[in-house]
Each structure stands twice: as C-alpha cells, then as structure tokens.
C-alpha atoms as a PDB file:
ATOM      1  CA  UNK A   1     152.149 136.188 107.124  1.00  0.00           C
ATOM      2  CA  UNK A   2     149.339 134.493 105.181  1.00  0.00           C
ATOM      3  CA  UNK A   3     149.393 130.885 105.276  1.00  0.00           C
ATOM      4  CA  UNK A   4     146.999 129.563 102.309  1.00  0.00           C
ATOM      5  CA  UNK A   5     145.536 126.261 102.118  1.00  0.00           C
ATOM      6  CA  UNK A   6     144.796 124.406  99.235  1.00  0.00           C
ATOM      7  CA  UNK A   7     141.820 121.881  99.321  1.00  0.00           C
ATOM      8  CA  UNK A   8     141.203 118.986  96.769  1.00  0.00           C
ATOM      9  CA  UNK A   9     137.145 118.352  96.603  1.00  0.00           C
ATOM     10  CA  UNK A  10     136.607 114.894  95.160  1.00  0.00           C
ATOM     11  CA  UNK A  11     133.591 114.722  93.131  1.00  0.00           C
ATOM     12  CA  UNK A  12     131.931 111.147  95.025  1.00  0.00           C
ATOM     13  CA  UNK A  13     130.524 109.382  92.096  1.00  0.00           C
ATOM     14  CA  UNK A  14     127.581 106.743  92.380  1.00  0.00           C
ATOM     15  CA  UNK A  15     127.652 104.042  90.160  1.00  0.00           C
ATOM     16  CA  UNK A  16     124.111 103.053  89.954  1.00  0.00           C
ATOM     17  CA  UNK A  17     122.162 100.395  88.072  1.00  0.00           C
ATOM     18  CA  UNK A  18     118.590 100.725  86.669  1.00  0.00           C
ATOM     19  CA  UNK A  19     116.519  97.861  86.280  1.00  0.00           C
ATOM     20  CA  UNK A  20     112.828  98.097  85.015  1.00  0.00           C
ATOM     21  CA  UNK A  21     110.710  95.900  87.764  1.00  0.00           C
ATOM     22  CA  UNK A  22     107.683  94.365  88.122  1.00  0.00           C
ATOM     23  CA  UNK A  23     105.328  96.510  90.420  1.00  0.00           C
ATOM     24  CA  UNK A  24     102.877  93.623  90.918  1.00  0.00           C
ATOM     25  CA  UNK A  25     105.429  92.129  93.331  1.00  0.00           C
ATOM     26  CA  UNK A  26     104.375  92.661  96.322  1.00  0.00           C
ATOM     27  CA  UNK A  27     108.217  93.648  97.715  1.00  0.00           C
ATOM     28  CA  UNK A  28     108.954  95.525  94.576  1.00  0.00           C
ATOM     29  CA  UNK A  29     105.526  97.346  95.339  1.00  0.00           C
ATOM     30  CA  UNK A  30     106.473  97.699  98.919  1.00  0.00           C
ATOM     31  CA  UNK A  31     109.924  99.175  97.779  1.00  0.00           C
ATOM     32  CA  UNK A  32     108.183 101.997  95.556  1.00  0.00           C
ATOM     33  CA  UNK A  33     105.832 102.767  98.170  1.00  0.00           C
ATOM     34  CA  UNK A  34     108.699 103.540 100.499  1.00  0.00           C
ATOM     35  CA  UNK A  35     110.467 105.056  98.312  1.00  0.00           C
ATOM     36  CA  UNK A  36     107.830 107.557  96.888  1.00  0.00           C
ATOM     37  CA  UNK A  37     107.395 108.624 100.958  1.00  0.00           C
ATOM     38  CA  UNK A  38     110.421 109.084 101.610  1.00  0.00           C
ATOM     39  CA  UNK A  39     111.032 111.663  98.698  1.00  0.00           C
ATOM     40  CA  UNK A  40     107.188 113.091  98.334  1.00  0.00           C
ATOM     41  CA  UNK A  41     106.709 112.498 102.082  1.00  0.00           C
ATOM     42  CA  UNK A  42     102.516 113.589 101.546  1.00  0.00           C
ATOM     43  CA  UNK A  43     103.247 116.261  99.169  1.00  0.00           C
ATOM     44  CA  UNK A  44     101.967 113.636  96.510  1.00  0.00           C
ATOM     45  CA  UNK A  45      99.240 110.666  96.481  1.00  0.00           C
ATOM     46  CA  UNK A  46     100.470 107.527  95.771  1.00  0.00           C
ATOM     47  CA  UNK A  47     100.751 106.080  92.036  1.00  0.00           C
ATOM     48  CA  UNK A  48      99.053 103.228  91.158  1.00  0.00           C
ATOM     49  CA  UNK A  49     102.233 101.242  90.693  1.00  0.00           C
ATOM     50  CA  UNK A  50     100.447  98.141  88.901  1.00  0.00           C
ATOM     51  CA  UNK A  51      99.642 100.413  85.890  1.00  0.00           C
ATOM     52  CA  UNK A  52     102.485 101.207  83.420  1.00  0.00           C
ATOM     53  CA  UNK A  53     106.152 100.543  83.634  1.00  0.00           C
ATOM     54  CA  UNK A  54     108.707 101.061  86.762  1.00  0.00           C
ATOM     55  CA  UNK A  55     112.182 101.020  87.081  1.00  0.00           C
ATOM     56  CA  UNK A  56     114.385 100.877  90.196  1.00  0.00           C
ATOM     57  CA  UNK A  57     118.061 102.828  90.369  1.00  0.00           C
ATOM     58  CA  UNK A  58     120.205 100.741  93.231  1.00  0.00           C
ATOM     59  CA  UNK A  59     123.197 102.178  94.694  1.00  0.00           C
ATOM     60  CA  UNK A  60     124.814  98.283  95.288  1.00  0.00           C
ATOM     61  CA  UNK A  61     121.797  96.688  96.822  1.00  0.00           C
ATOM     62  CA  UNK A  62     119.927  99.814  97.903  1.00  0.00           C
ATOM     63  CA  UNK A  63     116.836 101.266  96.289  1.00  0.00           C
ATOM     64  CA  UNK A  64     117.925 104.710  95.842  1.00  0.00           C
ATOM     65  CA  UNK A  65     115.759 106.473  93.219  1.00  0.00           C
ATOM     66  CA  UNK A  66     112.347 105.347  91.164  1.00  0.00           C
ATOM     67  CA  UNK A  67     110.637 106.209  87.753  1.00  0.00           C
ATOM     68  CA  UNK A  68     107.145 104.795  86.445  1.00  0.00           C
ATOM     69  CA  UNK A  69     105.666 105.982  83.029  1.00  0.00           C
ATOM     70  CA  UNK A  70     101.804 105.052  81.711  1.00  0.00           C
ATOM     71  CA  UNK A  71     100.352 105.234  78.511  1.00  0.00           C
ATOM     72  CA  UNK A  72      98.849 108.782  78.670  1.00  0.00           C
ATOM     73  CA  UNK A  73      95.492 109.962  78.774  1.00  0.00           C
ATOM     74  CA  UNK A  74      96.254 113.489  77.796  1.00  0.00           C
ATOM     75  CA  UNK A  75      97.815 113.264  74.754  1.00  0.00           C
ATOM     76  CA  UNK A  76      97.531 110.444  71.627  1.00  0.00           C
ATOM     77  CA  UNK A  77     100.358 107.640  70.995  1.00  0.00           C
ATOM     78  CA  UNK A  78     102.178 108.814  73.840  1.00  0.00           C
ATOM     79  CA  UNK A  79     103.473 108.423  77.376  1.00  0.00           C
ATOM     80  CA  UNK A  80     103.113 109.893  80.812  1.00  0.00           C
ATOM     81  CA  UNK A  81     106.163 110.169  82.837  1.00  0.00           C
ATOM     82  CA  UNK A  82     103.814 109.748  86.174  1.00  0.00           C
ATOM     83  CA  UNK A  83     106.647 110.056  89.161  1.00  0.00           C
ATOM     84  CA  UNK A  84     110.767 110.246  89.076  1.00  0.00           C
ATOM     85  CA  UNK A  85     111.917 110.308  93.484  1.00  0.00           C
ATOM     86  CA  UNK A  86     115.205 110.279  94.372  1.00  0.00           C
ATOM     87  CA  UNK A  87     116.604 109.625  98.331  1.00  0.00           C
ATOM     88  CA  UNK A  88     117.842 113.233  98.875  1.00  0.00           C
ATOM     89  CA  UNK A  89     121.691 111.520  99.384  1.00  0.00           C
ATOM     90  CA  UNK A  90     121.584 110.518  96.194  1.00  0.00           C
ATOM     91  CA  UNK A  91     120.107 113.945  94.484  1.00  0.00           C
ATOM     92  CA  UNK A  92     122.595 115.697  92.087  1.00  0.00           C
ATOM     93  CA  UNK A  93     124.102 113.089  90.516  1.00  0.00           C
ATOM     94  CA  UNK A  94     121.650 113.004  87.679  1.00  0.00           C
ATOM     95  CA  UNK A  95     119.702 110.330  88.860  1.00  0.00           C
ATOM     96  CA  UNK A  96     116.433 111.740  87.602  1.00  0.00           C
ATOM     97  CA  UNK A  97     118.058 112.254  84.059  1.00  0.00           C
ATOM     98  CA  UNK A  98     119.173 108.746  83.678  1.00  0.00           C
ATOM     99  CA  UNK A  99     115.824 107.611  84.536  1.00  0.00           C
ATOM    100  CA  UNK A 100     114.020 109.656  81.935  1.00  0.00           C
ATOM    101  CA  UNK A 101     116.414 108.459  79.450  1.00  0.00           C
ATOM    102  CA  UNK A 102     115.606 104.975  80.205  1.00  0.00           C
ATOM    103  CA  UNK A 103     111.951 105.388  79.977  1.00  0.00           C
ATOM    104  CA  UNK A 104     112.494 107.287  76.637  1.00  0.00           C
ATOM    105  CA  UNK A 105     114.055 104.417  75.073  1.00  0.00           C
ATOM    106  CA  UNK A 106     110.991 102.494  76.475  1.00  0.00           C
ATOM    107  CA  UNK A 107     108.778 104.807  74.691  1.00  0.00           C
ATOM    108  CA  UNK A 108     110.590 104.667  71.012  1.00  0.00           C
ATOM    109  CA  UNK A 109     110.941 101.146  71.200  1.00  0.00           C
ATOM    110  CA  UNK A 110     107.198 100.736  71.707  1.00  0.00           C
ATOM    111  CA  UNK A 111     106.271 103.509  68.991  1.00  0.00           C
ATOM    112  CA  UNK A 112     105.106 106.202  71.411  1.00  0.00           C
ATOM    113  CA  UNK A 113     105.277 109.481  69.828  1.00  0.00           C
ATOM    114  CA  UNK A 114     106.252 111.596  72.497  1.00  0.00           C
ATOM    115  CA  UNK A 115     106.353 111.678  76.661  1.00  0.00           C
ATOM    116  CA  UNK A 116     104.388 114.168  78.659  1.00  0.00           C
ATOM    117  CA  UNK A 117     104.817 115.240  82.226  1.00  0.00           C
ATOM    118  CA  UNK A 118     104.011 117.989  84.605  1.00  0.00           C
ATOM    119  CA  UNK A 119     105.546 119.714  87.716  1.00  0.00           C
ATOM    120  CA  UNK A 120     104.063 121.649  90.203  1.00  0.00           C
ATOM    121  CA  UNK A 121     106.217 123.862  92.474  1.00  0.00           C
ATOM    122  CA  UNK A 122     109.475 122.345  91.958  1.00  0.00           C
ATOM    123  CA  UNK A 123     112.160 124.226  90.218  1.00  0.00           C
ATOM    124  CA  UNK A 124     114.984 121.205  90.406  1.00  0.00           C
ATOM    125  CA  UNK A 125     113.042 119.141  88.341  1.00  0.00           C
ATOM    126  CA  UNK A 126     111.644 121.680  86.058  1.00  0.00           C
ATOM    127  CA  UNK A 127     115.385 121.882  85.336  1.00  0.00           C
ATOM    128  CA  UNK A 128     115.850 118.205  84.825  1.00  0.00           C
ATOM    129  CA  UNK A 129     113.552 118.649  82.395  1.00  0.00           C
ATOM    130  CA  UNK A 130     114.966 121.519  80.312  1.00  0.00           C
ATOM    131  CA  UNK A 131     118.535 118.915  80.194  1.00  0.00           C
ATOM    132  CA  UNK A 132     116.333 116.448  79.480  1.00  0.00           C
ATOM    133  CA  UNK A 133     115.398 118.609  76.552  1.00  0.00           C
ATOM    134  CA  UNK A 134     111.409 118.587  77.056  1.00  0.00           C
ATOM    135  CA  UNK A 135     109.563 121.381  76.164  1.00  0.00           C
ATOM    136  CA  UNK A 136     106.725 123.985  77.890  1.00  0.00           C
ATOM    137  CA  UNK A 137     103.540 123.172  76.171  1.00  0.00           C
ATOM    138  CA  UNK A 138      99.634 123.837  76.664  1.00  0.00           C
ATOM    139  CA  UNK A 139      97.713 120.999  76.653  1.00  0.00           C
ATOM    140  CA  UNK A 140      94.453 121.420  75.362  1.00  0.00           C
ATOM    141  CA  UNK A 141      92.933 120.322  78.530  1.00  0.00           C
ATOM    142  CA  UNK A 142      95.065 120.906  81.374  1.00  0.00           C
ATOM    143  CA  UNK A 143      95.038 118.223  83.869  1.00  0.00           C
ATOM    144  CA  UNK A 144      97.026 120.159  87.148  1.00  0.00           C
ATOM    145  CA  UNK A 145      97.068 123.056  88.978  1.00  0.00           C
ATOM    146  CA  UNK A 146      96.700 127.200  87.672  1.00  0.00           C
ATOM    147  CA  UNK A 147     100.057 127.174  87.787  1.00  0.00           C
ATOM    148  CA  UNK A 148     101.557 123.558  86.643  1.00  0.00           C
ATOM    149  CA  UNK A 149     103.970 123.383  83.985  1.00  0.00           C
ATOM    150  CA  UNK A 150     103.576 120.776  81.377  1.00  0.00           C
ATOM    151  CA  UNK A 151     106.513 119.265  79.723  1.00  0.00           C
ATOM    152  CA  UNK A 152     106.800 117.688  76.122  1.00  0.00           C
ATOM    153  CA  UNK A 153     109.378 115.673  74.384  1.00  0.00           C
ATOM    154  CA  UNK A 154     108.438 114.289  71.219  1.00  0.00           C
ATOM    155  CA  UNK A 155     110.473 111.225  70.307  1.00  0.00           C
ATOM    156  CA  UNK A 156     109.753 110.884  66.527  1.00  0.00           C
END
C-alpha cells in the first residue's frame, strides 16, 4: 500500500525597506564596502561609493542588499546603474528588481533620459534585467569586456 504525503511549502517573504543613504558616512561607507565583498567577494573592484547615489535594502535592522547609480559617462542625460549585491539569503526575492525601480524613479525625477548598465558573466542578473524591462544595446564605445552585455532602459 502506498502511503502519500502531502507537503505545504510556505513561500518565506522578506519585508524589506530601501532607504537611499549617504555614502560619505563613514559607517554607511563601511556598510557598502562589506556588503559589496560579501556578494562580489574579488570578482569586482570596489565602487567609489562617494560618487552618485546609494541606497540600502534592510531586512529589520540588517543591511541585506545595495544599489548605487552615477551620472554616466557613456551615454548623454543619463544614468549608470554602477553595482546592485544582494547577501545570497536574501537572493530571489526580487531584491535586485526593487532596487532598480527605486533608482529609476531617481532618474525621471531628475530628468535623466535613460539608465545604462552592463553584466559580465552573470546570467541571474542579465535576467533581472530583461523583468526589469532593459534592453541589449551597442554602445558606440564599449566600455567592458568582448563579451559584456550592455543594458538600456530609456525612461522618457
């Protein structure tokens, strides 16, 4: 006789909140830096969090995920979405969506035209990017890798 068991997966939720912060704090700065090694470990040199805009997602009073944009170099009226890391715990729960979306809003309500951004080797947020609904595009100077992609999403 077959005995069948039924099993109820609860989908754990994390309420999150994002707050923009200032990077030239030196704990704030201290916070990002820790963060970005823990999710780029050396894969990635360290921003230079003073420049742009950064925001902070907390799980209750834990840094969990960060997000910095800059005004972009590569393109004209525009944004660079320069890091997104999220503590692997925390990854899938669309973290790294939420944060884009914030720093969209940033961008419209300063006039930017559209955000840029660029992955190298990493298919999960390539992905984040597609939901996000950015684009493939060639810059006209490429500033990666052979074989980064570069993402567009014009706001206008």
């Amino acid at each position: 006789m077959l005995r069948s068991t039924h099993v109820v997966l609860r989908q754990w939720t994390v309420s999150c909140t994002i707050r923009n912060v200032d990077a030239s704090d030196d704990d704030i700065a201290d916070t990002l830096a820790d963060l970005h090694q823990l999710t780029f470990f050396d894969a990635a040199a360290l921003p230079q969090f003073e420049l742009g805009a950064w925001w902070l997602a907390y799980h209750g009073d834990e840094a969990v995920a960060f997000a910095g944009v800059v005004p972009s170099t590569h393109i004209r009226n525009g944004g660079y979405f320069s890091r997104v890391g999220v503590l692997q715990r925390h990854r899938g729960r669309d973290l790294q969506c939420r944060l884009m979306r914030v720093i969209e809003a940033r961008g419209r309500r300063i006039g930017w035209e559209s955000i840029v951004s660029d992955t190298t080797d990493n298919p999960v947020s390539a992905n984040n990017f597609i939901r996000a609904g950015y684009r493939l595009f060639e810059p006209p100077v490429p500033w990666a890798w052979a074989h980064t992609l570069y993402w567009r999403k014009r706001l206008r």
